[in-house]
PDB file of N, CA and C in Angstrom:
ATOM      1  N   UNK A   1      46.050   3.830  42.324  1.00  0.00           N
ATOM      2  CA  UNK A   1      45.563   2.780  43.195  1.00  0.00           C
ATOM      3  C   UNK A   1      45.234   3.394  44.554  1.00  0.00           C
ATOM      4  N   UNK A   2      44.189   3.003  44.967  1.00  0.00           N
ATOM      5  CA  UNK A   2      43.560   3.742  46.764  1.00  0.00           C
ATOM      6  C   UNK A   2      44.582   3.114  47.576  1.00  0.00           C
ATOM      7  N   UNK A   3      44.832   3.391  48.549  1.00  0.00           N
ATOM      8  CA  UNK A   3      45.164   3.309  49.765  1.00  0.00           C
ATOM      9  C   UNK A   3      44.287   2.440  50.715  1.00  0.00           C
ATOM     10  N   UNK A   4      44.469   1.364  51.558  1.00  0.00           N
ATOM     11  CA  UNK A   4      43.066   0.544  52.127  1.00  0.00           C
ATOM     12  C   UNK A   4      42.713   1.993  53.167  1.00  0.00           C
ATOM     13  N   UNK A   5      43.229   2.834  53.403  1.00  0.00           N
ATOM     14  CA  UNK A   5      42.216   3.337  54.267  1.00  0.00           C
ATOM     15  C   UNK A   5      41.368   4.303  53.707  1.00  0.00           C
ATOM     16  N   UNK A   6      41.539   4.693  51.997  1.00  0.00           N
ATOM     17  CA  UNK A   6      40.803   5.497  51.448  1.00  0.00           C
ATOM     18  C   UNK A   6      39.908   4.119  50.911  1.00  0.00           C
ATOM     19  N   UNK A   7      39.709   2.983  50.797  1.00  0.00           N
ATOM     20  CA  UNK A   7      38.461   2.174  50.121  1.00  0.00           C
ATOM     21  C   UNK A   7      38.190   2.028  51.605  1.00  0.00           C
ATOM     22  N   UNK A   8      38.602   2.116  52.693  1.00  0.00           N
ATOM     23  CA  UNK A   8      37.464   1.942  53.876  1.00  0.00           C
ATOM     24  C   UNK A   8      36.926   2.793  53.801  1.00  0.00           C
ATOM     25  N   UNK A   9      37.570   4.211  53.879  1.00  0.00           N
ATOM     26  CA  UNK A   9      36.479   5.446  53.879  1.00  0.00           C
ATOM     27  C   UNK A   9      35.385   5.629  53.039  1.00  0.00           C
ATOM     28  N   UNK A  10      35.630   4.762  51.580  1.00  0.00           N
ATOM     29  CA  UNK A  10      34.753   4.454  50.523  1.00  0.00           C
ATOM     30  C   UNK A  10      33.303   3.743  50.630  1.00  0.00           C
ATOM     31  N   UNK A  11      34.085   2.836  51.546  1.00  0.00           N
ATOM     32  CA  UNK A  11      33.116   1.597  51.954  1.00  0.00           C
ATOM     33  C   UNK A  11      32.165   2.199  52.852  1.00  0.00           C
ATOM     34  N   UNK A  12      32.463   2.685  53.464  1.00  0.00           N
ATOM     35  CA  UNK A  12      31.726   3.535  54.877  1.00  0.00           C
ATOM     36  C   UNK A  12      30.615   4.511  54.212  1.00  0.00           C
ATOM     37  N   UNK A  13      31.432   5.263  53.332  1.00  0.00           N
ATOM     38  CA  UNK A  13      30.488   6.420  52.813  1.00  0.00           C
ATOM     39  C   UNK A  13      29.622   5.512  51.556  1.00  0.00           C
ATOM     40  N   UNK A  14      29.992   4.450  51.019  1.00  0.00           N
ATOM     41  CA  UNK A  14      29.211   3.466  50.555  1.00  0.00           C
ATOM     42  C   UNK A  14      27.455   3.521  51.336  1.00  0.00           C
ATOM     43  N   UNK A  15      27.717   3.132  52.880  1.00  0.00           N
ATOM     44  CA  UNK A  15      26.387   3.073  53.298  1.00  0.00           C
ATOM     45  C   UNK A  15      25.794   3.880  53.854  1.00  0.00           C
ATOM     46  N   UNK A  16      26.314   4.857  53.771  1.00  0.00           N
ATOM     47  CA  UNK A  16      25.266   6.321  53.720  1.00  0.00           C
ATOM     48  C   UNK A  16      24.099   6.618  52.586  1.00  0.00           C
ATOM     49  N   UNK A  17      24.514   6.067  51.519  1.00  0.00           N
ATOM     50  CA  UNK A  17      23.808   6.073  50.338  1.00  0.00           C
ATOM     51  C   UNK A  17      22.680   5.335  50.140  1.00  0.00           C
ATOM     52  N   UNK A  18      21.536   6.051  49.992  1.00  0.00           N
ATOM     53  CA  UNK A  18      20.117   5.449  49.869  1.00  0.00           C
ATOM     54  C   UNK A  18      19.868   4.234  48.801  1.00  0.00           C
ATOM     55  N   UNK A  19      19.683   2.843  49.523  1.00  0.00           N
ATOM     56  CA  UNK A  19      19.373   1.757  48.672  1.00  0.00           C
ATOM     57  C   UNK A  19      17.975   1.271  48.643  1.00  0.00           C
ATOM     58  N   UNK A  20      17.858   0.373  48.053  1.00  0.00           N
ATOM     59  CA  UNK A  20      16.434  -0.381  47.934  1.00  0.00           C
ATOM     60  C   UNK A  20      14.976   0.318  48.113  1.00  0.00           C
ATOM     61  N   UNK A  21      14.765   1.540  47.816  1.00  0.00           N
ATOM     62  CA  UNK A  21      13.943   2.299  47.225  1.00  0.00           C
ATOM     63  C   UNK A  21      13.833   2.997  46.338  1.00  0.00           C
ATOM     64  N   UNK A  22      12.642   4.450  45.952  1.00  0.00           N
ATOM     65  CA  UNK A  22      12.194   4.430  44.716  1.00  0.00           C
ATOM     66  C   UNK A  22      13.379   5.339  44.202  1.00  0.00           C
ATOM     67  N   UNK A  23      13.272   4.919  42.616  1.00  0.00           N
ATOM     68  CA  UNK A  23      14.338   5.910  42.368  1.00  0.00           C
ATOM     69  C   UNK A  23      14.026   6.713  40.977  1.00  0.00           C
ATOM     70  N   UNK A  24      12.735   7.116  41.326  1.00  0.00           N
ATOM     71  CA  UNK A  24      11.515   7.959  40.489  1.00  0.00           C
ATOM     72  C   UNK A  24      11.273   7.619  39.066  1.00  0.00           C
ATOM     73  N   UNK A  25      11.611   6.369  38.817  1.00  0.00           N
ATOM     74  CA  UNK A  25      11.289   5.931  37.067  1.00  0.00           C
ATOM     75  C   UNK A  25      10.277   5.030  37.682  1.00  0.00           C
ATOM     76  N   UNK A  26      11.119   3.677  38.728  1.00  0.00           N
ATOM     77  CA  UNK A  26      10.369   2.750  39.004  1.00  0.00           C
ATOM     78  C   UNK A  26       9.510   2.521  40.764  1.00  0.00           C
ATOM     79  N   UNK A  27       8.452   2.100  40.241  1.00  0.00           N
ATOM     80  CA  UNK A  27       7.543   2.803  41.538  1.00  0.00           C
ATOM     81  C   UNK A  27       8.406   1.942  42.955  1.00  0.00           C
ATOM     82  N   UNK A  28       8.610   1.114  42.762  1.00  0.00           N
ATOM     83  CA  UNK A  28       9.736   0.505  43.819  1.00  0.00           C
ATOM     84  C   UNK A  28      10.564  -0.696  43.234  1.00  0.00           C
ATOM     85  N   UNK A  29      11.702  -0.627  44.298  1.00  0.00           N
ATOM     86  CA  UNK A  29      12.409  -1.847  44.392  1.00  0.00           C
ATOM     87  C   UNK A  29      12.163  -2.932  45.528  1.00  0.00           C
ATOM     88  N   UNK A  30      11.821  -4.276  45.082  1.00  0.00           N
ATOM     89  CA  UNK A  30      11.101  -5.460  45.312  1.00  0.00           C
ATOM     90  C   UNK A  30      10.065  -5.090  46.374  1.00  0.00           C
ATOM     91  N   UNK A  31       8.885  -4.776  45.713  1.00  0.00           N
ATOM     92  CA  UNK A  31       7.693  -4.412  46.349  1.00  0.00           C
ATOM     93  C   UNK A  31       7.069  -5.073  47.271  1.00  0.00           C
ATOM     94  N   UNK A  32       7.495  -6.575  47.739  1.00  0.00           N
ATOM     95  CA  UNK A  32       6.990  -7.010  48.255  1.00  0.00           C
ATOM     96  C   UNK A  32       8.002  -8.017  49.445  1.00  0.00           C
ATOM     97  N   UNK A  33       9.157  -7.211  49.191  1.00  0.00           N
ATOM     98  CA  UNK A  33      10.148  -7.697  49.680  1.00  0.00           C
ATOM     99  C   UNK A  33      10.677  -6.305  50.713  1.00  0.00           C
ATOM    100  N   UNK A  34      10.847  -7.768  52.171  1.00  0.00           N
ATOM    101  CA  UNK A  34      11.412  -6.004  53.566  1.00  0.00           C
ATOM    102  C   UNK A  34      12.877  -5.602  52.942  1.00  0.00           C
ATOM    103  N   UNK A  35      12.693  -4.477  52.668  1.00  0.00           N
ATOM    104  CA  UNK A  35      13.597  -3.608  52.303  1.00  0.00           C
ATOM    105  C   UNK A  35      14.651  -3.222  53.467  1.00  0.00           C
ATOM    106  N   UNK A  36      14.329  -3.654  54.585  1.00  0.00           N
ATOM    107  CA  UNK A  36      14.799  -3.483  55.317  1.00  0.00           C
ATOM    108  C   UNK A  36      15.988  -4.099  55.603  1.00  0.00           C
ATOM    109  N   UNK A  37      15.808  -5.989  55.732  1.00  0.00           N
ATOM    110  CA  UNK A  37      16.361  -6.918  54.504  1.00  0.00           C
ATOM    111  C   UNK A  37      17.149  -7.026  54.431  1.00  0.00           C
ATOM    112  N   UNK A  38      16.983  -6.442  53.116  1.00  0.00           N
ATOM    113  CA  UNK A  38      17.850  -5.896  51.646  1.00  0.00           C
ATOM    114  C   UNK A  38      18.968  -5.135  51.936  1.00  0.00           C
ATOM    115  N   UNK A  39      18.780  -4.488  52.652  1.00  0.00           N
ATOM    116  CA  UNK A  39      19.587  -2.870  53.000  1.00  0.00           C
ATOM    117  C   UNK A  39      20.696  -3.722  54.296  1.00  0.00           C
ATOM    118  N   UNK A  40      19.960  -4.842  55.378  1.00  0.00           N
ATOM    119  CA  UNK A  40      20.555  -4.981  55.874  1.00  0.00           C
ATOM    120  C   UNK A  40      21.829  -6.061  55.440  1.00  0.00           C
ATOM    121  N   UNK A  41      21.068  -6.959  54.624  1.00  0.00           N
ATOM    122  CA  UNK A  41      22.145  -7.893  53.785  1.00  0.00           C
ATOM    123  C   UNK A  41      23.253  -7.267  52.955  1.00  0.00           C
ATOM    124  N   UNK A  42      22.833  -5.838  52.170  1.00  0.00           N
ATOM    125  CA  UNK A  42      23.875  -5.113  51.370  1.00  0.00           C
ATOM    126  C   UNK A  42      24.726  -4.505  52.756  1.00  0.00           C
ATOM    127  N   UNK A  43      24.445  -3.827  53.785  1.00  0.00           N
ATOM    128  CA  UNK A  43      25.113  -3.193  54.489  1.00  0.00           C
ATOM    129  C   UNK A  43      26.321  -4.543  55.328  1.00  0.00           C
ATOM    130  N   UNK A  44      26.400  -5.786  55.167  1.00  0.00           N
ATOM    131  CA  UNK A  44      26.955  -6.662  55.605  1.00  0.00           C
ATOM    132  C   UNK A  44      28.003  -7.497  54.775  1.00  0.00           C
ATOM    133  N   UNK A  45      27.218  -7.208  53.537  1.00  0.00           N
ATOM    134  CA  UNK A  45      28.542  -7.496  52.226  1.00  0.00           C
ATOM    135  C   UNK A  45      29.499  -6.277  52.583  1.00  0.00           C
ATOM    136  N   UNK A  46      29.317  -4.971  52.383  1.00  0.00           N
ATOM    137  CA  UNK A  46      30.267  -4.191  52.512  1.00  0.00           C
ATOM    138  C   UNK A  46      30.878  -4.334  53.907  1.00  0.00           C
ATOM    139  N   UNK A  47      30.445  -4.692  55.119  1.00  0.00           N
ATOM    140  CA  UNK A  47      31.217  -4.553  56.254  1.00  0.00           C
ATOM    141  C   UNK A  47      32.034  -6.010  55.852  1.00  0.00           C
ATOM    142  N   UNK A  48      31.934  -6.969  55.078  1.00  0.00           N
ATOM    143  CA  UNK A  48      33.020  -8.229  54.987  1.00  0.00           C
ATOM    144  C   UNK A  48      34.095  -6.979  53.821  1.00  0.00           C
ATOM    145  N   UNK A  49      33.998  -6.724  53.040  1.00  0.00           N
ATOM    146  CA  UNK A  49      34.856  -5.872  52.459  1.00  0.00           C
ATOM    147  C   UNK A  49      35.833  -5.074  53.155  1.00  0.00           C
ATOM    148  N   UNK A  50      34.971  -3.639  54.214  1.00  0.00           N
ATOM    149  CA  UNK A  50      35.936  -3.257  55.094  1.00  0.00           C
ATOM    150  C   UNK A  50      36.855  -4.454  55.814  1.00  0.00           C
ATOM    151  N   UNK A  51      36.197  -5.505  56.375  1.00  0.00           N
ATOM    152  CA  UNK A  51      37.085  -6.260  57.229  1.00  0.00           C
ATOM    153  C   UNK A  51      37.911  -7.010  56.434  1.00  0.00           C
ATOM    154  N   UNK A  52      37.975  -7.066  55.527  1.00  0.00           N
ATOM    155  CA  UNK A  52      38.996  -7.847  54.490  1.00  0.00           C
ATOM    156  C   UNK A  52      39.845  -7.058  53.988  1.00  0.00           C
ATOM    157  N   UNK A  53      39.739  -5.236  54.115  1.00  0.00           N
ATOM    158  CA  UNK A  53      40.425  -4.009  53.939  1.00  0.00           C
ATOM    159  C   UNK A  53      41.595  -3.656  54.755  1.00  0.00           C
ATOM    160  N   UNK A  54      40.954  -4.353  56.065  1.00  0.00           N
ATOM    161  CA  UNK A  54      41.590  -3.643  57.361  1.00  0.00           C
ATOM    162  C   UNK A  54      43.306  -4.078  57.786  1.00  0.00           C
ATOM    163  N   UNK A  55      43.274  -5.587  57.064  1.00  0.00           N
ATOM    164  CA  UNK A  55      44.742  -6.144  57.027  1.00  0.00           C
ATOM    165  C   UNK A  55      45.517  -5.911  56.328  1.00  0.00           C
ATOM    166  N   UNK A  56      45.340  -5.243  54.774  1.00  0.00           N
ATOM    167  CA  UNK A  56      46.199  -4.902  53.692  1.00  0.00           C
ATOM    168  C   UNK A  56      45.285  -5.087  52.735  1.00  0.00           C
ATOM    169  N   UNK A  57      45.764  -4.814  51.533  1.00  0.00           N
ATOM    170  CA  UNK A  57      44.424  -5.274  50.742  1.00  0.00           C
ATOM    171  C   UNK A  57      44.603  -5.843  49.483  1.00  0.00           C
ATOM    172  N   UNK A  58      43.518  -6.604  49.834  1.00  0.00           N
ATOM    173  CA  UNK A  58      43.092  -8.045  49.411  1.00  0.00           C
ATOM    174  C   UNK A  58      43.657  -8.195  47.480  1.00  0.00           C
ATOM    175  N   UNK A  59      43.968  -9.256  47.046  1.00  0.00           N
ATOM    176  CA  UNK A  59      43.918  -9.638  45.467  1.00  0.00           C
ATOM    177  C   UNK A  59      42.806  -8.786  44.795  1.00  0.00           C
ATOM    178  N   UNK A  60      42.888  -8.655  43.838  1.00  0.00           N
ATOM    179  CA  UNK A  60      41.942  -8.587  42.868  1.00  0.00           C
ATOM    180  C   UNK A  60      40.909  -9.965  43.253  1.00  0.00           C
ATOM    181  N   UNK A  61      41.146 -11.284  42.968  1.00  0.00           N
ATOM    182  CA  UNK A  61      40.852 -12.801  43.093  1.00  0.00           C
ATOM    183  C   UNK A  61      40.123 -12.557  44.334  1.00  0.00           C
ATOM    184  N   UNK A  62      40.772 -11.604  45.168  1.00  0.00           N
ATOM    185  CA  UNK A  62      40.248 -12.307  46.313  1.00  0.00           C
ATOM    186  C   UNK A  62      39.148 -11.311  46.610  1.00  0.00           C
ATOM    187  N   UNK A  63      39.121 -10.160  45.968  1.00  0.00           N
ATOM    188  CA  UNK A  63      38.363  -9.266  45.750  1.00  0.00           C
ATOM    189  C   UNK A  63      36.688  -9.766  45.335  1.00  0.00           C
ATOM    190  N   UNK A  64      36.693 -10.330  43.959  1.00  0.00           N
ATOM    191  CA  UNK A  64      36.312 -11.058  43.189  1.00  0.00           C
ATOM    192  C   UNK A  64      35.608 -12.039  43.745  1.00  0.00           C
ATOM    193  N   UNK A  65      36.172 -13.213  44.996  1.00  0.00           N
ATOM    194  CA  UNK A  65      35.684 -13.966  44.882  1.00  0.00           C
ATOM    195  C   UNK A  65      34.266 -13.413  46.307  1.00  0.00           C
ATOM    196  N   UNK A  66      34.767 -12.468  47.255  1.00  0.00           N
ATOM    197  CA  UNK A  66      33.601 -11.507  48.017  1.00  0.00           C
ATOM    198  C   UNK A  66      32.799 -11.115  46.998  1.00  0.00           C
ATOM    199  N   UNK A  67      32.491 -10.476  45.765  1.00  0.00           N
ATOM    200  CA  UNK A  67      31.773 -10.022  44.707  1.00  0.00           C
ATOM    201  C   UNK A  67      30.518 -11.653  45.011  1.00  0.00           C
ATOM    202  N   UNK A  68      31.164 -12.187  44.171  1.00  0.00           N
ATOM    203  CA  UNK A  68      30.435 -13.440  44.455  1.00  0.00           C
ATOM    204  C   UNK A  68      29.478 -13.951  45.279  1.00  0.00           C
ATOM    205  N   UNK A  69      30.365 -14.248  46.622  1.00  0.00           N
ATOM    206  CA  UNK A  69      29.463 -14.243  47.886  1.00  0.00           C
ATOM    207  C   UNK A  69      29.147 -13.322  48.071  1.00  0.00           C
ATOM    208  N   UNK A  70      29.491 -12.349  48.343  1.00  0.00           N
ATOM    209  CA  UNK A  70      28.135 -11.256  48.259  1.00  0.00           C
ATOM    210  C   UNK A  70      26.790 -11.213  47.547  1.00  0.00           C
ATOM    211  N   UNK A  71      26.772 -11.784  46.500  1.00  0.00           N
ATOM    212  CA  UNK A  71      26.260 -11.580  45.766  1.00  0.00           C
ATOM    213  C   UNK A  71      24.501 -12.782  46.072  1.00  0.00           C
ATOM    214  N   UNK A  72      25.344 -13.780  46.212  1.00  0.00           N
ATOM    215  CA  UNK A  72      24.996 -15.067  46.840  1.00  0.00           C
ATOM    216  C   UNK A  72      24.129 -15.208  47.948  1.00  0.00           C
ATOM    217  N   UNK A  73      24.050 -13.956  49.073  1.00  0.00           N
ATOM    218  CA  UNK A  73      23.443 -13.892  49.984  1.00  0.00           C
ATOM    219  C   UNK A  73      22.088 -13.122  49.551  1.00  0.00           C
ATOM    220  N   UNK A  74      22.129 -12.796  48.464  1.00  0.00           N
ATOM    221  CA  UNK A  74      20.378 -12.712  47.795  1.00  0.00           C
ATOM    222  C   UNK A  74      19.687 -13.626  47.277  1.00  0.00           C
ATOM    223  N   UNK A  75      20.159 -14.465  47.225  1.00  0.00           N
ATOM    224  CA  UNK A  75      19.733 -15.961  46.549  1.00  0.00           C
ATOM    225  C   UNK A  75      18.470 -16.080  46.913  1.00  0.00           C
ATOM    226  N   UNK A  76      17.599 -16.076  48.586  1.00  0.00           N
ATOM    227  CA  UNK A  76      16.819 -16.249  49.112  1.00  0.00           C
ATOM    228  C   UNK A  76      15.845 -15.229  48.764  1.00  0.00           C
ATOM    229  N   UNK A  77      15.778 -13.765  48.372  1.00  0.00           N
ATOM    230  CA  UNK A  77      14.929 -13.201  48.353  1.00  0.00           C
ATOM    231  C   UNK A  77      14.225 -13.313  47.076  1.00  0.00           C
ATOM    232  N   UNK A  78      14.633 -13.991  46.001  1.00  0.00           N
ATOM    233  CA  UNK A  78      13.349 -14.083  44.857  1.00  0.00           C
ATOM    234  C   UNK A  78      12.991 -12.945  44.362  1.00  0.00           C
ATOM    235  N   UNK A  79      14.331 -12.394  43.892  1.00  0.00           N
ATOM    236  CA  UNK A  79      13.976 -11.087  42.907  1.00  0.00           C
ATOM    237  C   UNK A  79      13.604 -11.340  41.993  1.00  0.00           C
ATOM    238  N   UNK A  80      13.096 -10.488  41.242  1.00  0.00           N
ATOM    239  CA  UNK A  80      12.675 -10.611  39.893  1.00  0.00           C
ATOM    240  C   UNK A  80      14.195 -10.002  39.065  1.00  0.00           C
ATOM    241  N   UNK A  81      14.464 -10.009  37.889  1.00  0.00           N
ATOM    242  CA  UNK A  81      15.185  -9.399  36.873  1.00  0.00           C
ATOM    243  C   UNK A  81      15.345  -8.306  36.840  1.00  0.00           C
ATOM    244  N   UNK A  82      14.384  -7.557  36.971  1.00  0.00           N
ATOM    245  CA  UNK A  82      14.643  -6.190  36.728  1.00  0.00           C
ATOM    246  C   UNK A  82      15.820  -5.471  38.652  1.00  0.00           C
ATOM    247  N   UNK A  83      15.151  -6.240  39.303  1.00  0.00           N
ATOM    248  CA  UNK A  83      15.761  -5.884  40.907  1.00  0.00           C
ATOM    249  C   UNK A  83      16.865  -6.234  40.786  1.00  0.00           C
ATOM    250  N   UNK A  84      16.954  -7.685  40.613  1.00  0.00           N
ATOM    251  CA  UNK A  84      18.585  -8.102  40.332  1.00  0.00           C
ATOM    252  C   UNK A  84      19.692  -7.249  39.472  1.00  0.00           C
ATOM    253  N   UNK A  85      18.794  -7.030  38.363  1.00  0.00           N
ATOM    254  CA  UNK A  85      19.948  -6.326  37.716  1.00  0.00           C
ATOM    255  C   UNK A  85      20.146  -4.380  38.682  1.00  0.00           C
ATOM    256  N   UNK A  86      19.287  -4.129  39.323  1.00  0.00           N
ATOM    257  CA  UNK A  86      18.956  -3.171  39.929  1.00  0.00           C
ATOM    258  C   UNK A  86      20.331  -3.282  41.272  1.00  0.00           C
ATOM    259  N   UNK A  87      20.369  -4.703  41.695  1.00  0.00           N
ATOM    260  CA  UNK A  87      21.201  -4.933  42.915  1.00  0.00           C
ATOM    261  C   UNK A  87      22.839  -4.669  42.400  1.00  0.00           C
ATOM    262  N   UNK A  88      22.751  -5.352  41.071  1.00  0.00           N
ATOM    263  CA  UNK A  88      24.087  -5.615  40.383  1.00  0.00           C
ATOM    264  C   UNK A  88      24.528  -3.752  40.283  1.00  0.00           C
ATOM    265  N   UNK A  89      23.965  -3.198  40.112  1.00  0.00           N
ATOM    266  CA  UNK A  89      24.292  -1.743  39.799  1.00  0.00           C
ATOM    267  C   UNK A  89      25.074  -1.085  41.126  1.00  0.00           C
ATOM    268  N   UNK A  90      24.541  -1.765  42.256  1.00  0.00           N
ATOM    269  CA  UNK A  90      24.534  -1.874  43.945  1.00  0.00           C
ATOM    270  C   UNK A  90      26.379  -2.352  43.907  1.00  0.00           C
ATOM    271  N   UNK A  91      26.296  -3.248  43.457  1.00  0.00           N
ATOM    272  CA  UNK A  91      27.671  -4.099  43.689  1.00  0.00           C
ATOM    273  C   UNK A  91      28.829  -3.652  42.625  1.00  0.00           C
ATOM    274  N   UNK A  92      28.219  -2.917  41.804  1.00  0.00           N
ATOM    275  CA  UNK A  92      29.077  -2.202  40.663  1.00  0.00           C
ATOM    276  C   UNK A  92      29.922  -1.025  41.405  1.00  0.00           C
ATOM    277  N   UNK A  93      29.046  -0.637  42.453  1.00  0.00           N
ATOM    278  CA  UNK A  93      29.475   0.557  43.165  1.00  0.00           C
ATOM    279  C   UNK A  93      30.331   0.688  44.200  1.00  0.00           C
ATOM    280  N   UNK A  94      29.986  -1.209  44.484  1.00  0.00           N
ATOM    281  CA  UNK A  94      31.026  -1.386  45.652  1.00  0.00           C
ATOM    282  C   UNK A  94      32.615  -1.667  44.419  1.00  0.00           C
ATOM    283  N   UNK A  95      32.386  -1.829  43.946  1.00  0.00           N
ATOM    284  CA  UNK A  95      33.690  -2.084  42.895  1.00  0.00           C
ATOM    285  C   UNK A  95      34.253  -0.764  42.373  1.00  0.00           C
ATOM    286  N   UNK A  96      33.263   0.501  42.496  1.00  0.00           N
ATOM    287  CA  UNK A  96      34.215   1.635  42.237  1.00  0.00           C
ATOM    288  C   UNK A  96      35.037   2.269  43.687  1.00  0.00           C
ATOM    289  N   UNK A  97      34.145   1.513  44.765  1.00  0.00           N
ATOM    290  CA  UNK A  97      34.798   2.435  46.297  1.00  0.00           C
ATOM    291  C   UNK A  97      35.897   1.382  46.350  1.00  0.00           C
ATOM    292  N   UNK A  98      35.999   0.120  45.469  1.00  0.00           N
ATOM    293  CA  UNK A  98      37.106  -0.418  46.251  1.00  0.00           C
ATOM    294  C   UNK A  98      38.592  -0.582  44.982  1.00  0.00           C
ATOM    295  N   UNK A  99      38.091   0.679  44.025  1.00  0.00           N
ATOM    296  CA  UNK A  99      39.019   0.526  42.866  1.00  0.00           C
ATOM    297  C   UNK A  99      39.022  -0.814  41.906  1.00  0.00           C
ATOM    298  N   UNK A 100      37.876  -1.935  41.810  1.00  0.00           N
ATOM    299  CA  UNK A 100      38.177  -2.691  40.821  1.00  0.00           C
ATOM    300  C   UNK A 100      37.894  -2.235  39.821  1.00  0.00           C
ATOM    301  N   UNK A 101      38.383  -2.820  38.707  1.00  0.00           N
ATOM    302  CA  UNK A 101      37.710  -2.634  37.231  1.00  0.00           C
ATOM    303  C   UNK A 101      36.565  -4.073  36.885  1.00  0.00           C
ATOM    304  N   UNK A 102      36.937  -4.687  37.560  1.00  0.00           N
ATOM    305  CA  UNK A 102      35.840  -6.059  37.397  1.00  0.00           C
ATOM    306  C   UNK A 102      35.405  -7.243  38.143  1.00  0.00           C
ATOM    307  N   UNK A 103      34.400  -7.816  38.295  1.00  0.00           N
ATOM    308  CA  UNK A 103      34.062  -8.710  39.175  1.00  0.00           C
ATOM    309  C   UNK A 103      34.529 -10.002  39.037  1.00  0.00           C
ATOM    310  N   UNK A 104      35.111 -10.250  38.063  1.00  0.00           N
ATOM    311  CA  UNK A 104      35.960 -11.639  37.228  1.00  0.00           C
ATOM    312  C   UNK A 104      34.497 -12.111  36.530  1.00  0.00           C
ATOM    313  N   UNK A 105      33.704 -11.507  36.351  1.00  0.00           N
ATOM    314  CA  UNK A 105      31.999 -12.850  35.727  1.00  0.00           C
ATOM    315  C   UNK A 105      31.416 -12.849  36.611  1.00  0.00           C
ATOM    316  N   UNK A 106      31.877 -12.212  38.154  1.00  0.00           N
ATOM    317  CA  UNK A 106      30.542 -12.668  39.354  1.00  0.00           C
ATOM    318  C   UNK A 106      29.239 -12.017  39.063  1.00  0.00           C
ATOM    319  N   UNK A 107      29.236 -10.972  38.756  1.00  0.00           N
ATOM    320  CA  UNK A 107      28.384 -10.210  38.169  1.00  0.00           C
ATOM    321  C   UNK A 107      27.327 -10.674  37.419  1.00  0.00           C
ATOM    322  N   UNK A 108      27.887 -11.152  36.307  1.00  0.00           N
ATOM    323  CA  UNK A 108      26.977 -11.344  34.683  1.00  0.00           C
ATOM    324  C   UNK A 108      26.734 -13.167  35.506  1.00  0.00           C
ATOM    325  N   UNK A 109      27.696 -13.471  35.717  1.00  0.00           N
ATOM    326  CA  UNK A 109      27.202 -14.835  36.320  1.00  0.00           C
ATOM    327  C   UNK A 109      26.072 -15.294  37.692  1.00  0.00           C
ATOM    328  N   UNK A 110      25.808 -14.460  38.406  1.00  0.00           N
ATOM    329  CA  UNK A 110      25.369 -14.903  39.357  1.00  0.00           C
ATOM    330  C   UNK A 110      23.729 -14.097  38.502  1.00  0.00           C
ATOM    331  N   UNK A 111      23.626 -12.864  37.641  1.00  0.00           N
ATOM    332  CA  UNK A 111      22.660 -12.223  36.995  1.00  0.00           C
ATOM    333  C   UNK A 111      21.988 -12.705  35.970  1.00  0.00           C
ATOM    334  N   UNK A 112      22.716 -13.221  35.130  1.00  0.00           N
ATOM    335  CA  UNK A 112      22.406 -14.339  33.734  1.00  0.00           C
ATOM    336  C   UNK A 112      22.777 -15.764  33.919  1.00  0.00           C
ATOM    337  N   UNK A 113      23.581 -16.305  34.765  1.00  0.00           N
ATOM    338  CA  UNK A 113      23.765 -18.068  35.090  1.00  0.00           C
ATOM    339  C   UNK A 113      24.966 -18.396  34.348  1.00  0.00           C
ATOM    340  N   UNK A 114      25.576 -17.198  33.682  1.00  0.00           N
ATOM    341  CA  UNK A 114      26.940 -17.610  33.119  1.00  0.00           C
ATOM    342  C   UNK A 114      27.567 -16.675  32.914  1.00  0.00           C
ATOM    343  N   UNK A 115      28.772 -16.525  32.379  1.00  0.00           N
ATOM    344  CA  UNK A 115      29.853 -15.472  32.486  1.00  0.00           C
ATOM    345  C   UNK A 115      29.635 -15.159  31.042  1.00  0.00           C
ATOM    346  N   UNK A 116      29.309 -13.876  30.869  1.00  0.00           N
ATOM    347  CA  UNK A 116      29.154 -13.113  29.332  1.00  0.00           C
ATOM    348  C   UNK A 116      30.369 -12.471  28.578  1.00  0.00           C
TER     349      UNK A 116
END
């Protein structure tokens, strides 16, 4: 199990990592959407993570239920399927810097409309 100050350090080095562009199969991610955005909405899910890190750390549940809202704050941009599932890969990653094994369904649910 991490330590909260090794999933902050996680989280941190989380957004160093190049998002929402090409990633040489597909000519872009949401082509018509500011990427800028994107990058800034993902870089703000993870700073609610660190700050939910910083007191002790959090349930699994409660883990889980940030997955969610996080997730939630793309609602507005009108991805297509292939991006979404592209984002979900995004949020998979925040689940390895913060040691989960699972999103409880936020995942498959907020991606497919129900828990798989």
């Amino acid at each position: 199990m991490l330590t909260n100050k090794e999933i902050i350090e996680n989280l941190i080095t989380l957004k160093t990592v190049s998002k929402f562009e090409n990633d040489g199969i597909n000519v872009d991610f949401a082509r018509d959407i500011d990427k800028t955005a994107l990058l800034s909405t993902y870089h703000s899910v993870i700073d609610t993570f660190i700050h939910a890190s910083e007191n002790g750390r959090p349930t699994d549940e409660e883990y889980q239920s940030l997955i969610a809202s996080g997730l939630e704050r793309f609602d507005n941009y009108n991805l297509d399927t292939e991006d979404r599932e592209k984002l979900c890969g995004y949020f998979e990653d925040i689940l390895d810097a913060i040691d989960l094994e699972s999103s409880g369904g936020a995942i498959n649910t907020w991606l497919y409309g129900f828990d798989i």
